[in-house]
PDB file of N, CA and C in Angstrom:
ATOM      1  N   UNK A   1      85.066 127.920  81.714  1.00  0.00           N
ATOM      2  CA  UNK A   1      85.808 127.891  80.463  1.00  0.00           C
ATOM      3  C   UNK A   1      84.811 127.654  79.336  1.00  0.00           C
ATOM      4  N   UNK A   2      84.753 128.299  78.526  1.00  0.00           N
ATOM      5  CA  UNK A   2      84.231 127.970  77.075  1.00  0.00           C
ATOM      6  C   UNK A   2      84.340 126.844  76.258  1.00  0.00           C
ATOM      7  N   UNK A   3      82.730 126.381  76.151  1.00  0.00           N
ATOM      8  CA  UNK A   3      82.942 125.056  75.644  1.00  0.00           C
ATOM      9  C   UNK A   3      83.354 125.046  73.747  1.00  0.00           C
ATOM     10  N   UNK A   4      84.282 126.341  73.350  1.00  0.00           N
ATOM     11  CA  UNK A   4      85.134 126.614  72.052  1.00  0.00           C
ATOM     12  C   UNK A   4      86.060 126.273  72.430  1.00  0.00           C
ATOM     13  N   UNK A   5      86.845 126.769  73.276  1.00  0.00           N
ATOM     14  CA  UNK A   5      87.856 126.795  73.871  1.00  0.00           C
ATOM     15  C   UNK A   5      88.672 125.473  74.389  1.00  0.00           C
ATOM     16  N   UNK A   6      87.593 124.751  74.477  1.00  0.00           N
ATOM     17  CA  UNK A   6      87.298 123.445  75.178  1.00  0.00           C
ATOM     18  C   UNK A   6      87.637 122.245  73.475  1.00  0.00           C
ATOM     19  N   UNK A   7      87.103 122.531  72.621  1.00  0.00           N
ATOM     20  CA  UNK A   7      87.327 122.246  71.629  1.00  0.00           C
ATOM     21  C   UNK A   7      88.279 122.334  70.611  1.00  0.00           C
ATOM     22  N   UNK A   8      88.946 123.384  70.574  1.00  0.00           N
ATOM     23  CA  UNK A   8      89.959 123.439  70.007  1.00  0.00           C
ATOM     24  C   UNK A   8      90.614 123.192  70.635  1.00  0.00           C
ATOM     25  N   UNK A   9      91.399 122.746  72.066  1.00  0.00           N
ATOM     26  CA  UNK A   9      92.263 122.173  73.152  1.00  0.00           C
ATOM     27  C   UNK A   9      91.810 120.836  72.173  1.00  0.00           C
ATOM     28  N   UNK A  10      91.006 119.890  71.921  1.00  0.00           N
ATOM     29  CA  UNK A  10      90.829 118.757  71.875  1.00  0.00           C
ATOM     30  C   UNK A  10      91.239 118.060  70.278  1.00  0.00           C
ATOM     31  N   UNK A  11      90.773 119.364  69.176  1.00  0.00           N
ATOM     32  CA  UNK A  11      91.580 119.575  67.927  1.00  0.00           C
ATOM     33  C   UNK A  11      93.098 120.148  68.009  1.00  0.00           C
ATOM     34  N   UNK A  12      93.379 120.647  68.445  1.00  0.00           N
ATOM     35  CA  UNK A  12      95.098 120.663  68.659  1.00  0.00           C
ATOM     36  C   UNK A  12      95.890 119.449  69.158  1.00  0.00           C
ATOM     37  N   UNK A  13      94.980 118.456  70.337  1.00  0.00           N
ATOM     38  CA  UNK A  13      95.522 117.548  70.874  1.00  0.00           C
ATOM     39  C   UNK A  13      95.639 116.057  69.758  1.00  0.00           C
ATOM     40  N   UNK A  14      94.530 116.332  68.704  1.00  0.00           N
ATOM     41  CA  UNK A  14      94.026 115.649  68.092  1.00  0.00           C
ATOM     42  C   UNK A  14      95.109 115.491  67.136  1.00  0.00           C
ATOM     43  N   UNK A  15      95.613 116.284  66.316  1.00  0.00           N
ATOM     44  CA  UNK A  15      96.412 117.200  64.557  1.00  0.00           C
ATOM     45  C   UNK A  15      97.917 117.196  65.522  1.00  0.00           C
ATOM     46  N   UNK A  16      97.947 117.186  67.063  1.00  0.00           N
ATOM     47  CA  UNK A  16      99.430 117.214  66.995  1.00  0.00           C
ATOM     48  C   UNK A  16      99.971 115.525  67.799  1.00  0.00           C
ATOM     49  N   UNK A  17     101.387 115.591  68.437  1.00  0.00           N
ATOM     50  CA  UNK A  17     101.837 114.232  69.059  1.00  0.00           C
ATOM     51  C   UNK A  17     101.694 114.457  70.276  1.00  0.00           C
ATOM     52  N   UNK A  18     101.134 115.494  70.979  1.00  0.00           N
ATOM     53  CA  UNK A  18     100.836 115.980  72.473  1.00  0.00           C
ATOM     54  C   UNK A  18     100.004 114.506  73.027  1.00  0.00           C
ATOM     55  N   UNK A  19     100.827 113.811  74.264  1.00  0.00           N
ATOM     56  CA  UNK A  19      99.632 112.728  74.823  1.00  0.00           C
ATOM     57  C   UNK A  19      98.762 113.453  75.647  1.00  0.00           C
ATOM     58  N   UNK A  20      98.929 114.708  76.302  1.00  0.00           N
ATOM     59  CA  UNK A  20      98.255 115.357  77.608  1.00  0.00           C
ATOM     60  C   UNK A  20      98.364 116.586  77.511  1.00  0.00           C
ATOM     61  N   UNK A  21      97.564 117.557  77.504  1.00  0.00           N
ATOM     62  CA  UNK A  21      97.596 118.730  78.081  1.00  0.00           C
ATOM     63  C   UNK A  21      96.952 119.403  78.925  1.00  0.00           C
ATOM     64  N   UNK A  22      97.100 120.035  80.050  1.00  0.00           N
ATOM     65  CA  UNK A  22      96.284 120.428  81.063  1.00  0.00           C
ATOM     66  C   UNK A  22      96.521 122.270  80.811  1.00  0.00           C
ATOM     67  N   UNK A  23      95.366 122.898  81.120  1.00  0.00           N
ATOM     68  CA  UNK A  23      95.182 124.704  80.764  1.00  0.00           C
ATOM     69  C   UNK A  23      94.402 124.921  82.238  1.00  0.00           C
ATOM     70  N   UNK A  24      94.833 125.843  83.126  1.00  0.00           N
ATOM     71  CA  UNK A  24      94.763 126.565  84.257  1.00  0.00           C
ATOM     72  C   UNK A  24      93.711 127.913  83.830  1.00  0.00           C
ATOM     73  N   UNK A  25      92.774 128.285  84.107  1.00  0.00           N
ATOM     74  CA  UNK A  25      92.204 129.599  83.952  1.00  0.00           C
ATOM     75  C   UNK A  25      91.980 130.197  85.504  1.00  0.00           C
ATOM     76  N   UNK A  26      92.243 130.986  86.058  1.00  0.00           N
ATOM     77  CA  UNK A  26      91.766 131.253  87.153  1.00  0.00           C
ATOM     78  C   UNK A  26      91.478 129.996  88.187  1.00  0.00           C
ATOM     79  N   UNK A  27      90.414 129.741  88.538  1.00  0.00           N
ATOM     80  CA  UNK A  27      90.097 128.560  89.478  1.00  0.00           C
ATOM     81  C   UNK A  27      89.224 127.266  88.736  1.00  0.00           C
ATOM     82  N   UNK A  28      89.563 127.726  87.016  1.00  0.00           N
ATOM     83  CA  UNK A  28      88.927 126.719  86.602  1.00  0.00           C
ATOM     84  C   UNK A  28      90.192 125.897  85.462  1.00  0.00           C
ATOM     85  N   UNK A  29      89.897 124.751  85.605  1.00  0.00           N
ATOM     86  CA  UNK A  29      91.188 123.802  85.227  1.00  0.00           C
ATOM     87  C   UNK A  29      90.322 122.737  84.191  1.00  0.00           C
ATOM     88  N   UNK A  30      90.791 122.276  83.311  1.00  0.00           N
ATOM     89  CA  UNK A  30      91.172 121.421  81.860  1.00  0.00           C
ATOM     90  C   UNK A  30      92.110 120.423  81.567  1.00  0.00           C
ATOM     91  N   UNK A  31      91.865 119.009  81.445  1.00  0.00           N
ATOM     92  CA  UNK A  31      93.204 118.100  81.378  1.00  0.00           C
ATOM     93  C   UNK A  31      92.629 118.020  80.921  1.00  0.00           C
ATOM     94  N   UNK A  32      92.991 116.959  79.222  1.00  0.00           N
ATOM     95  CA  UNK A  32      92.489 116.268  78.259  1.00  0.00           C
ATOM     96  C   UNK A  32      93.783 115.375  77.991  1.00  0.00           C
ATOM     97  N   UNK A  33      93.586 114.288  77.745  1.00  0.00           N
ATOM     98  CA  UNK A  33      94.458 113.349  77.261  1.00  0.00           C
ATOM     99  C   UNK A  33      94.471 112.478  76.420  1.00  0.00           C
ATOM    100  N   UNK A  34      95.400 111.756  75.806  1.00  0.00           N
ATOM    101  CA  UNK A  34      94.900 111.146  74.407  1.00  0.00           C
ATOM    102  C   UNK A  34      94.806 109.417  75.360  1.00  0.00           C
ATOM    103  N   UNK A  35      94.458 108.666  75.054  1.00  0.00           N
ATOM    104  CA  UNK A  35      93.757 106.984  75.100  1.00  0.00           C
ATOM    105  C   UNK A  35      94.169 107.229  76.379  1.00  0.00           C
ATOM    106  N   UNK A  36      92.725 108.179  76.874  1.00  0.00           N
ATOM    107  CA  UNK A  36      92.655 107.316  78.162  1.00  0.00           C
ATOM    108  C   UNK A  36      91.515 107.434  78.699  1.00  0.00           C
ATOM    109  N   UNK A  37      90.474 106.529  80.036  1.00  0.00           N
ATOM    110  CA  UNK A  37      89.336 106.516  80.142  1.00  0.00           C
ATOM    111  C   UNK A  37      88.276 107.924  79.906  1.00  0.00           C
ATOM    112  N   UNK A  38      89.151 108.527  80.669  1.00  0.00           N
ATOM    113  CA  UNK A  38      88.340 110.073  80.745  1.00  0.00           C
ATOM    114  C   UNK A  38      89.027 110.873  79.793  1.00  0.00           C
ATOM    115  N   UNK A  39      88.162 111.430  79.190  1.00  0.00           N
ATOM    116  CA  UNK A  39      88.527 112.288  77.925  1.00  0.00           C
ATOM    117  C   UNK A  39      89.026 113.999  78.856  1.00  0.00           C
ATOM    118  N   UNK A  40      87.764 114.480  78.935  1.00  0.00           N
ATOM    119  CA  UNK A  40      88.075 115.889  79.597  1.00  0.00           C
ATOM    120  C   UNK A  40      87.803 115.712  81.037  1.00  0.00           C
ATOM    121  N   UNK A  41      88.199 116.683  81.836  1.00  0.00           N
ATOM    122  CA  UNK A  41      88.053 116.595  83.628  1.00  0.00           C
ATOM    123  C   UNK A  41      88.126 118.162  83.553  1.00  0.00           C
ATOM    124  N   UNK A  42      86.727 118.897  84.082  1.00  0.00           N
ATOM    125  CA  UNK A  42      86.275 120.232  83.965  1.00  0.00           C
ATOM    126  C   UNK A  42      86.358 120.523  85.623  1.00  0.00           C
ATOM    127  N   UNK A  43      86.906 121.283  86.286  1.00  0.00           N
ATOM    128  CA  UNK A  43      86.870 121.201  87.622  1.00  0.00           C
ATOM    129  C   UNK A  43      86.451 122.929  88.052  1.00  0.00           C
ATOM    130  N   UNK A  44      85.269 123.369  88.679  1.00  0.00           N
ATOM    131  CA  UNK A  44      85.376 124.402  89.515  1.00  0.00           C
ATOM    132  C   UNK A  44      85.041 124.550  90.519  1.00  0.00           C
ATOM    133  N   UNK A  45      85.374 126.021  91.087  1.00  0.00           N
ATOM    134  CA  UNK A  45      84.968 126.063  92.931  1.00  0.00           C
ATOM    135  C   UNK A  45      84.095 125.577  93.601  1.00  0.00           C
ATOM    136  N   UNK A  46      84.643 125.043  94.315  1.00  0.00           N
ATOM    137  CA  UNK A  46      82.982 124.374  95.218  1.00  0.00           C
ATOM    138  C   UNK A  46      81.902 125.038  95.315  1.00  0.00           C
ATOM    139  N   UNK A  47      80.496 125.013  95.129  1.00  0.00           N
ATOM    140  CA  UNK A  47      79.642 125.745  95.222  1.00  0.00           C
ATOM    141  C   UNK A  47      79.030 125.078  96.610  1.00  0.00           C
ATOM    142  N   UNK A  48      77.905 126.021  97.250  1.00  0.00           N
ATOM    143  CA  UNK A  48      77.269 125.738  98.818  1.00  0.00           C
ATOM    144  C   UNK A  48      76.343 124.318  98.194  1.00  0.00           C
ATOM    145  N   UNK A  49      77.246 123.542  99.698  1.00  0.00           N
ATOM    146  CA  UNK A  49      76.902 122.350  99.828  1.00  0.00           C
ATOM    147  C   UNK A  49      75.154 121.979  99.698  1.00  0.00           C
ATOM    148  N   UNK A  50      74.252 121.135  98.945  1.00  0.00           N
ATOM    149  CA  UNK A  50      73.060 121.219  98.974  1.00  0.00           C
ATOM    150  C   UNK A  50      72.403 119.725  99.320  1.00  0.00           C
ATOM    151  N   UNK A  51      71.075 119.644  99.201  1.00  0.00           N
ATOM    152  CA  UNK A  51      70.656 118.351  99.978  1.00  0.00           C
ATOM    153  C   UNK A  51      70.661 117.428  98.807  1.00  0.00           C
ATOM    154  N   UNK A  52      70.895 115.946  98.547  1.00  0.00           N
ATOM    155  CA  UNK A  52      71.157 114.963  97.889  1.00  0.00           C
ATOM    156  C   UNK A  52      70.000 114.384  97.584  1.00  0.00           C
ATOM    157  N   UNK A  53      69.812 114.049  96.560  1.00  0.00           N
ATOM    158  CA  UNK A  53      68.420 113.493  96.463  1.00  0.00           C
ATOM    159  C   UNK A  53      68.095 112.279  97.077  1.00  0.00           C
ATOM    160  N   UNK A  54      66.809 111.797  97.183  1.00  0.00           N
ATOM    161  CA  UNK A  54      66.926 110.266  98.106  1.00  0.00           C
ATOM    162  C   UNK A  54      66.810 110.113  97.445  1.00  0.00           C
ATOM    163  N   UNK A  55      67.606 108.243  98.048  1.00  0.00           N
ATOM    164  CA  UNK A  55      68.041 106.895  97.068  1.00  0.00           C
ATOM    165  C   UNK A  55      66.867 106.106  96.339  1.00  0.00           C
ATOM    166  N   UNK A  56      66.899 106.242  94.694  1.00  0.00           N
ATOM    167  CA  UNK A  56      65.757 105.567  94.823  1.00  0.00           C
ATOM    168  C   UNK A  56      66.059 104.166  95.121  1.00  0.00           C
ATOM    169  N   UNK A  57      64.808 102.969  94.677  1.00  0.00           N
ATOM    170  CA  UNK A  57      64.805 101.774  95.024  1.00  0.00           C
ATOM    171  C   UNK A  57      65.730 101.300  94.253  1.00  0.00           C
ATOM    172  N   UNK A  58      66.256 100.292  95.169  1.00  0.00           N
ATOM    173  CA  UNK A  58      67.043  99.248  93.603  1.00  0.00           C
ATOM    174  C   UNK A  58      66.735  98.317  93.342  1.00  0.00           C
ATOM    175  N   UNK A  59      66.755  98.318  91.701  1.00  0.00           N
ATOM    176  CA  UNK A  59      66.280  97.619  90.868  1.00  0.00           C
ATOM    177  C   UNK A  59      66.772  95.933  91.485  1.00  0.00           C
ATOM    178  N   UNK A  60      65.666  95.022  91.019  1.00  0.00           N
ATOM    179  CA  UNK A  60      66.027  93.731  91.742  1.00  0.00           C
ATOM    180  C   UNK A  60      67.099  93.084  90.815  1.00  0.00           C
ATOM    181  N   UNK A  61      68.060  92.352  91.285  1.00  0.00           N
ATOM    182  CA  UNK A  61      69.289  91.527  90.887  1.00  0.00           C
ATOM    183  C   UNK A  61      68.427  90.765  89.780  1.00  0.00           C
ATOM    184  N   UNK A  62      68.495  90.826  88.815  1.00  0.00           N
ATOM    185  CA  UNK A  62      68.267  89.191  87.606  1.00  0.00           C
ATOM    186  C   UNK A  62      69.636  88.801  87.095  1.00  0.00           C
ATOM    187  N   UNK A  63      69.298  87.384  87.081  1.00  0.00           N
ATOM    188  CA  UNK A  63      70.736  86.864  87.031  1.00  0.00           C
ATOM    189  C   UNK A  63      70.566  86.374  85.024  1.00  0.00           C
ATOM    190  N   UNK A  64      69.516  87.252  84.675  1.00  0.00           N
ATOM    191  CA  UNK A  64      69.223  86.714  83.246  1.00  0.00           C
ATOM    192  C   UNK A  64      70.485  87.110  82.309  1.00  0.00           C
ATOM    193  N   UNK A  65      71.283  86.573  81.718  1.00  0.00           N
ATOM    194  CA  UNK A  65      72.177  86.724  80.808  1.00  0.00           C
ATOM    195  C   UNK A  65      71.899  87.317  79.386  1.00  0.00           C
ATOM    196  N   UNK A  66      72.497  88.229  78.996  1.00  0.00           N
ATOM    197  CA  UNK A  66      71.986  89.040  78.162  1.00  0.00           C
ATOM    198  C   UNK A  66      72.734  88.325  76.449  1.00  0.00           C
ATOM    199  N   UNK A  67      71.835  88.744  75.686  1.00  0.00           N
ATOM    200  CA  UNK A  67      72.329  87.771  74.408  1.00  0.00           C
ATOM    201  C   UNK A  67      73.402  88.878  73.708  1.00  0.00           C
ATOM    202  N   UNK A  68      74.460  88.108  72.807  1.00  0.00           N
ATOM    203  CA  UNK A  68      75.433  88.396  72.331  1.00  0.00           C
ATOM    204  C   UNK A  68      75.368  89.890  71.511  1.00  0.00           C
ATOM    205  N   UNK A  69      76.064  90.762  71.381  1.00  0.00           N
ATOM    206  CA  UNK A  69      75.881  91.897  70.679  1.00  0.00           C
ATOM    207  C   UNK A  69      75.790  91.412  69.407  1.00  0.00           C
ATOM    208  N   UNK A  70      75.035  91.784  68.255  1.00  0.00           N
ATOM    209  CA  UNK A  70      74.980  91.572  67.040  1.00  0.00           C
ATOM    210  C   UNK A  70      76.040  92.628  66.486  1.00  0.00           C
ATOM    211  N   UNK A  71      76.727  92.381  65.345  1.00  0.00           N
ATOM    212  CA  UNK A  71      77.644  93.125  64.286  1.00  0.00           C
ATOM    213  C   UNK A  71      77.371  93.871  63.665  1.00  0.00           C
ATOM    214  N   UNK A  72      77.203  95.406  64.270  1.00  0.00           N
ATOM    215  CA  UNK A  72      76.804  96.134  63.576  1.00  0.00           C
ATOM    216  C   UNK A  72      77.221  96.781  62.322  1.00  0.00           C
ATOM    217  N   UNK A  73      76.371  97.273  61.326  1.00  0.00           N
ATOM    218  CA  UNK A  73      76.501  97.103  60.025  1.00  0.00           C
ATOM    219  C   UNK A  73      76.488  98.586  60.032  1.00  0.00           C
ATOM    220  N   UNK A  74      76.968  99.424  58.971  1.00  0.00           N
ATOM    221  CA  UNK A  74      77.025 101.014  58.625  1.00  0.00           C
ATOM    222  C   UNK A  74      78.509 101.970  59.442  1.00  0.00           C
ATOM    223  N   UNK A  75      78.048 103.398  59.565  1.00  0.00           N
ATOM    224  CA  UNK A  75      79.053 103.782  60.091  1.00  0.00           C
ATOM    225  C   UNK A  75      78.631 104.452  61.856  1.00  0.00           C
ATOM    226  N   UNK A  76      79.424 104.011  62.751  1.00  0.00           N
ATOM    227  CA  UNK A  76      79.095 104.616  63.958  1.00  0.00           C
ATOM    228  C   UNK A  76      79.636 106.620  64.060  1.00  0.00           C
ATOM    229  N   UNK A  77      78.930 107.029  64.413  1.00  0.00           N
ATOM    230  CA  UNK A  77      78.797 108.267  64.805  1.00  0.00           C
ATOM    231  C   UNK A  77      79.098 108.792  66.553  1.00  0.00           C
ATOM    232  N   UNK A  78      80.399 108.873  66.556  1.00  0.00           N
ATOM    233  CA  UNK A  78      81.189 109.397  67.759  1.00  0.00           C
ATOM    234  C   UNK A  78      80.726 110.945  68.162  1.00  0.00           C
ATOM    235  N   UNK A  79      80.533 111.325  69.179  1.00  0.00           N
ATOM    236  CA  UNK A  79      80.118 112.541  69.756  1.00  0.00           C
ATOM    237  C   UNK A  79      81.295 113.256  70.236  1.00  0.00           C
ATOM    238  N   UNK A  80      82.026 114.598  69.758  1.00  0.00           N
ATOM    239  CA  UNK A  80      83.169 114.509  70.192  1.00  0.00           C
ATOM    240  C   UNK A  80      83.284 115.398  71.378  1.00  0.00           C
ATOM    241  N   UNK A  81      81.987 115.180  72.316  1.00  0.00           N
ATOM    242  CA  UNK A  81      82.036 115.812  73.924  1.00  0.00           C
ATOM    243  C   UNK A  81      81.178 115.137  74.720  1.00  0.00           C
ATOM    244  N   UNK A  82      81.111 115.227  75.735  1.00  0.00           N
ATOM    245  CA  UNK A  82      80.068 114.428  76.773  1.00  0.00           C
ATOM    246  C   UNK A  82      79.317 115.297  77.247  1.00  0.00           C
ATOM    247  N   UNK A  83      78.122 114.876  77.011  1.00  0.00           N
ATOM    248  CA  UNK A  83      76.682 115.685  77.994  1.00  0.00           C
ATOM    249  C   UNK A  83      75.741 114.904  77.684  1.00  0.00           C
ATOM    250  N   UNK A  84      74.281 115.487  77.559  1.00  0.00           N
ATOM    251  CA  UNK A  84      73.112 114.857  77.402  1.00  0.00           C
ATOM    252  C   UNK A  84      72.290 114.674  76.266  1.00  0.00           C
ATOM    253  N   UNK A  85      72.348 113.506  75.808  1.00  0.00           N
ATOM    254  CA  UNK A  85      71.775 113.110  74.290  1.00  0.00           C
ATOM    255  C   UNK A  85      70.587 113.210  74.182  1.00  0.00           C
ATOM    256  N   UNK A  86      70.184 114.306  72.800  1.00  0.00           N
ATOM    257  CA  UNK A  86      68.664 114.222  72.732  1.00  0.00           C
ATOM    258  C   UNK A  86      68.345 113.979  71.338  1.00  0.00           C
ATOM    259  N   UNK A  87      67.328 112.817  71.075  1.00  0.00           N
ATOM    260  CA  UNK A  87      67.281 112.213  69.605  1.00  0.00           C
ATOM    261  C   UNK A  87      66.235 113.579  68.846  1.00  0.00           C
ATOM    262  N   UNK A  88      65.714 114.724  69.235  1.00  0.00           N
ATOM    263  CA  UNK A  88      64.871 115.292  69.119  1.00  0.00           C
ATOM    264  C   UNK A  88      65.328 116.824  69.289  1.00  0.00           C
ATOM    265  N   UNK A  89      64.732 117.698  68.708  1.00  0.00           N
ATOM    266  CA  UNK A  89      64.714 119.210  69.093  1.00  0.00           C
ATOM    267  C   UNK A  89      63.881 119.276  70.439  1.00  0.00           C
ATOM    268  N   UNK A  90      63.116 118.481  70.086  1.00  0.00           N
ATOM    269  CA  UNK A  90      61.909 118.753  71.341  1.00  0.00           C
ATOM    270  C   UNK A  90      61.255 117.366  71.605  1.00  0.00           C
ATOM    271  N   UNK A  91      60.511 117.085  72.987  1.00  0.00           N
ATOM    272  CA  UNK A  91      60.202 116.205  73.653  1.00  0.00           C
ATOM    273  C   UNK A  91      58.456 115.625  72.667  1.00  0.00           C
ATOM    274  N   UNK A  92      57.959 116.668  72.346  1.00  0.00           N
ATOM    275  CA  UNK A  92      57.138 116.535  70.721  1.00  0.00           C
ATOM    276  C   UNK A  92      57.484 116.241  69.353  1.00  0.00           C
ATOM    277  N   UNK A  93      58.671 116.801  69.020  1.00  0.00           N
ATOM    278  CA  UNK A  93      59.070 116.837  67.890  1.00  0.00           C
ATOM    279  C   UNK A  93      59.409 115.280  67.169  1.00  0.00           C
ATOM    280  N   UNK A  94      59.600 114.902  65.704  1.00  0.00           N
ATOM    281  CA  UNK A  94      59.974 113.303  65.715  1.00  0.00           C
ATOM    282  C   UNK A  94      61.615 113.011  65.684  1.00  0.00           C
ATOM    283  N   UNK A  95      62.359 112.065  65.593  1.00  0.00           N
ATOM    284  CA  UNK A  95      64.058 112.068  65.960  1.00  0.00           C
ATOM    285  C   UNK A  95      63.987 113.011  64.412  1.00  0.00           C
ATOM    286  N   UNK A  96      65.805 113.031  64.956  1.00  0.00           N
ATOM    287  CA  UNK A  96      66.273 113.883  63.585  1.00  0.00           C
ATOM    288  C   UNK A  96      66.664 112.518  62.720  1.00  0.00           C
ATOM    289  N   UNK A  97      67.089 111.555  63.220  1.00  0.00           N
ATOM    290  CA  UNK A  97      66.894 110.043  62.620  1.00  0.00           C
ATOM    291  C   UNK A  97      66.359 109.182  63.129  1.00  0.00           C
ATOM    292  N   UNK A  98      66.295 108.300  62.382  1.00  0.00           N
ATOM    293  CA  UNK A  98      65.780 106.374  62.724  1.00  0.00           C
ATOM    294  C   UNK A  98      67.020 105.679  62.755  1.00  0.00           C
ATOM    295  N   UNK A  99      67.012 104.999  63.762  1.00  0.00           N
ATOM    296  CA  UNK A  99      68.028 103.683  63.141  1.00  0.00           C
ATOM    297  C   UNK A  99      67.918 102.977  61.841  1.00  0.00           C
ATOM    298  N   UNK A 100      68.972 103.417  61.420  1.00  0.00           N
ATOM    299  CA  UNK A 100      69.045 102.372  60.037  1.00  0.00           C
ATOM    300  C   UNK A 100      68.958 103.507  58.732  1.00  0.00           C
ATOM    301  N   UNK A 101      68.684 104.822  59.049  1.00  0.00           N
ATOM    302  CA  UNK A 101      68.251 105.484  58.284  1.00  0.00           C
ATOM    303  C   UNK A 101      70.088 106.583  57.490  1.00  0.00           C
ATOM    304  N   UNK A 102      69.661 106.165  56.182  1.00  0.00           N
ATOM    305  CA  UNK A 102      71.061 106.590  55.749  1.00  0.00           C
ATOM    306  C   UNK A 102      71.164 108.014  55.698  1.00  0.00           C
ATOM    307  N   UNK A 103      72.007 108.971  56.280  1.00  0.00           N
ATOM    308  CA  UNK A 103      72.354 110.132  56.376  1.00  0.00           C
ATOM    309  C   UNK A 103      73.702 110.649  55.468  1.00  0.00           C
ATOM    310  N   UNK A 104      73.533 111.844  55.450  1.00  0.00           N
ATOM    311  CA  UNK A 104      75.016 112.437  54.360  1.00  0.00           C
ATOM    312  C   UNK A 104      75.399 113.143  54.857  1.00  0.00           C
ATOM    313  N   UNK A 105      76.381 113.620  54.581  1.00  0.00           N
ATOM    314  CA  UNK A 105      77.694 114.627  55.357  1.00  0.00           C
ATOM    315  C   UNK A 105      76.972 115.982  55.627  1.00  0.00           C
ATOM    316  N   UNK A 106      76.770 116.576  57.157  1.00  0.00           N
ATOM    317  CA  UNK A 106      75.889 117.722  57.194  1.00  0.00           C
ATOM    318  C   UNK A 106      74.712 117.555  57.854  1.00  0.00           C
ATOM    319  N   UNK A 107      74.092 116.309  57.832  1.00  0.00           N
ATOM    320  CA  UNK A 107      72.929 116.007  58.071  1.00  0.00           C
ATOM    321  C   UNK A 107      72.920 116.446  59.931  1.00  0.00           C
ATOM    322  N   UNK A 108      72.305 116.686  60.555  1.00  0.00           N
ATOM    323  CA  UNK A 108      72.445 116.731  62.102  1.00  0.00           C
ATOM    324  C   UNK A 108      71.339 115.466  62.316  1.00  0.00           C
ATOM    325  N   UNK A 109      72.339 114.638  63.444  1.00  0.00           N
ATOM    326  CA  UNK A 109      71.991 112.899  63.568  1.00  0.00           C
ATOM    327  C   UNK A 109      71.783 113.317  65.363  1.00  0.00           C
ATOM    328  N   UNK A 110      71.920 114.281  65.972  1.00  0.00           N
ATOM    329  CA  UNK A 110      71.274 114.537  67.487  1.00  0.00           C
ATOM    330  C   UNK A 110      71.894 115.935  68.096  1.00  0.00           C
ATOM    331  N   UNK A 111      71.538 116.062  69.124  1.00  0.00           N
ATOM    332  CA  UNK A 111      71.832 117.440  70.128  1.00  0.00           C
ATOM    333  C   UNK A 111      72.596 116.848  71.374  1.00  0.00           C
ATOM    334  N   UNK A 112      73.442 117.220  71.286  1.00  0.00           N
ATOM    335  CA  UNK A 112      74.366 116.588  72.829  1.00  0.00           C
ATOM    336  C   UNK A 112      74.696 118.390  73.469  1.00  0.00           C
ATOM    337  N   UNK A 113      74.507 117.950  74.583  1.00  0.00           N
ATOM    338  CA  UNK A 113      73.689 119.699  75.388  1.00  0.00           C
ATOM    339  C   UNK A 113      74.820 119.158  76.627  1.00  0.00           C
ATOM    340  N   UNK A 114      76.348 120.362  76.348  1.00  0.00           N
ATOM    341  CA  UNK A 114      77.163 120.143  77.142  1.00  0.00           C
ATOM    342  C   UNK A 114      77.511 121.794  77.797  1.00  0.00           C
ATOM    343  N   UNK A 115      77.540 121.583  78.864  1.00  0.00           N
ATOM    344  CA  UNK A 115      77.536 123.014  79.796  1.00  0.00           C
ATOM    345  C   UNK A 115      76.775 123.996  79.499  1.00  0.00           C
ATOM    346  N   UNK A 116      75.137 123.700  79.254  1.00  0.00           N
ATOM    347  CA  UNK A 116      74.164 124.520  79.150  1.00  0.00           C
ATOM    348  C   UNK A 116      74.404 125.417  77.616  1.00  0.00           C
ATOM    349  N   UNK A 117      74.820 124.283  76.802  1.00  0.00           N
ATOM    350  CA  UNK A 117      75.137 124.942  75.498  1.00  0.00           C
ATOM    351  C   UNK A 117      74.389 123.535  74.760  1.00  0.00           C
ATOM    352  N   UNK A 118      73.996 123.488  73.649  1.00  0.00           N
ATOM    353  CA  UNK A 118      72.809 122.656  72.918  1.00  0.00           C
ATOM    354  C   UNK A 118      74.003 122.602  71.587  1.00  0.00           C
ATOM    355  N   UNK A 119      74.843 121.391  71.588  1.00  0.00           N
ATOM    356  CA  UNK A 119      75.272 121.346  70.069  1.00  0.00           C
ATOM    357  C   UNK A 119      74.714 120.119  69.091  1.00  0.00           C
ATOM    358  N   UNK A 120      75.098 120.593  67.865  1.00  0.00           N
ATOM    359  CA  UNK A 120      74.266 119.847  66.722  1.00  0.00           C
ATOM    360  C   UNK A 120      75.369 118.824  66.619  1.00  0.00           C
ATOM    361  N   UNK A 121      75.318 117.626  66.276  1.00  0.00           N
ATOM    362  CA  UNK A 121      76.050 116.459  66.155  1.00  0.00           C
ATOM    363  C   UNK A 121      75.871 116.098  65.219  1.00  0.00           C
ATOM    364  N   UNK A 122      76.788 116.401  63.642  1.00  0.00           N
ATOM    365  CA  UNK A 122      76.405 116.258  62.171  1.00  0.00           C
ATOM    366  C   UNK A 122      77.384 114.623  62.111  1.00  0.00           C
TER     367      UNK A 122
END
């Protein structure tokens, strides 16, 4: 399914009183729902079973208690899909921001790279 397609399901769900909608394509399926843990659930055919990577080590237990979240100040910036966050065009390149650094409407603040598609996150 098209990650457009995929989006406007999520702006329709958004602009109307719909709590759930689920879309069937062939053997590939779409639920999205409003307040609840999982946003989208993308499901297709099983592909041939492959070998699992080995486990790495695990990290040792510290029982160190971590200090209180501080209150963050400005506006948070929601991603409105899940994939893989990259502060950068490139693994050379410098972020498209800094923390702390004030941005304006338009500005692209990262790349979240969902189903082999690279989107700009303004």
């Amino acid at each position: 399914m098209d990650i457009r397609k995929v989006k406007k399901l999520i702006e329709l769900l958004e602009t109307s009183d719909i709590a759930e909608i689920e879309i069937k394509e062939g053997e590939e399926a779409v639920r999205i729902s409003r307040n609840s843990s999982v946003t989208t659930t993308v499901s297709a055919p099983a592909a041939a079973p492959f070998a699992a990577p080995a486990p790495s080590p695990a990290a040792p237990a510290a029982a160190e208690e971590k200090p209180a979240p501080q209150a963050t100040s400005g506006h948070i910036v929601s991603s409105p899909m899940v994939g893989t966050f990259y502060r950068s065009p490139s693994p050379s390149s410098p972020p498209f921001v800094e923390v702390g650094t004030h941005v304006k409407a338009g500005d692209v603040v990262c790349i979240v790279e969902a189903m082999k598609m690279m989107n700009q996150i303004e």
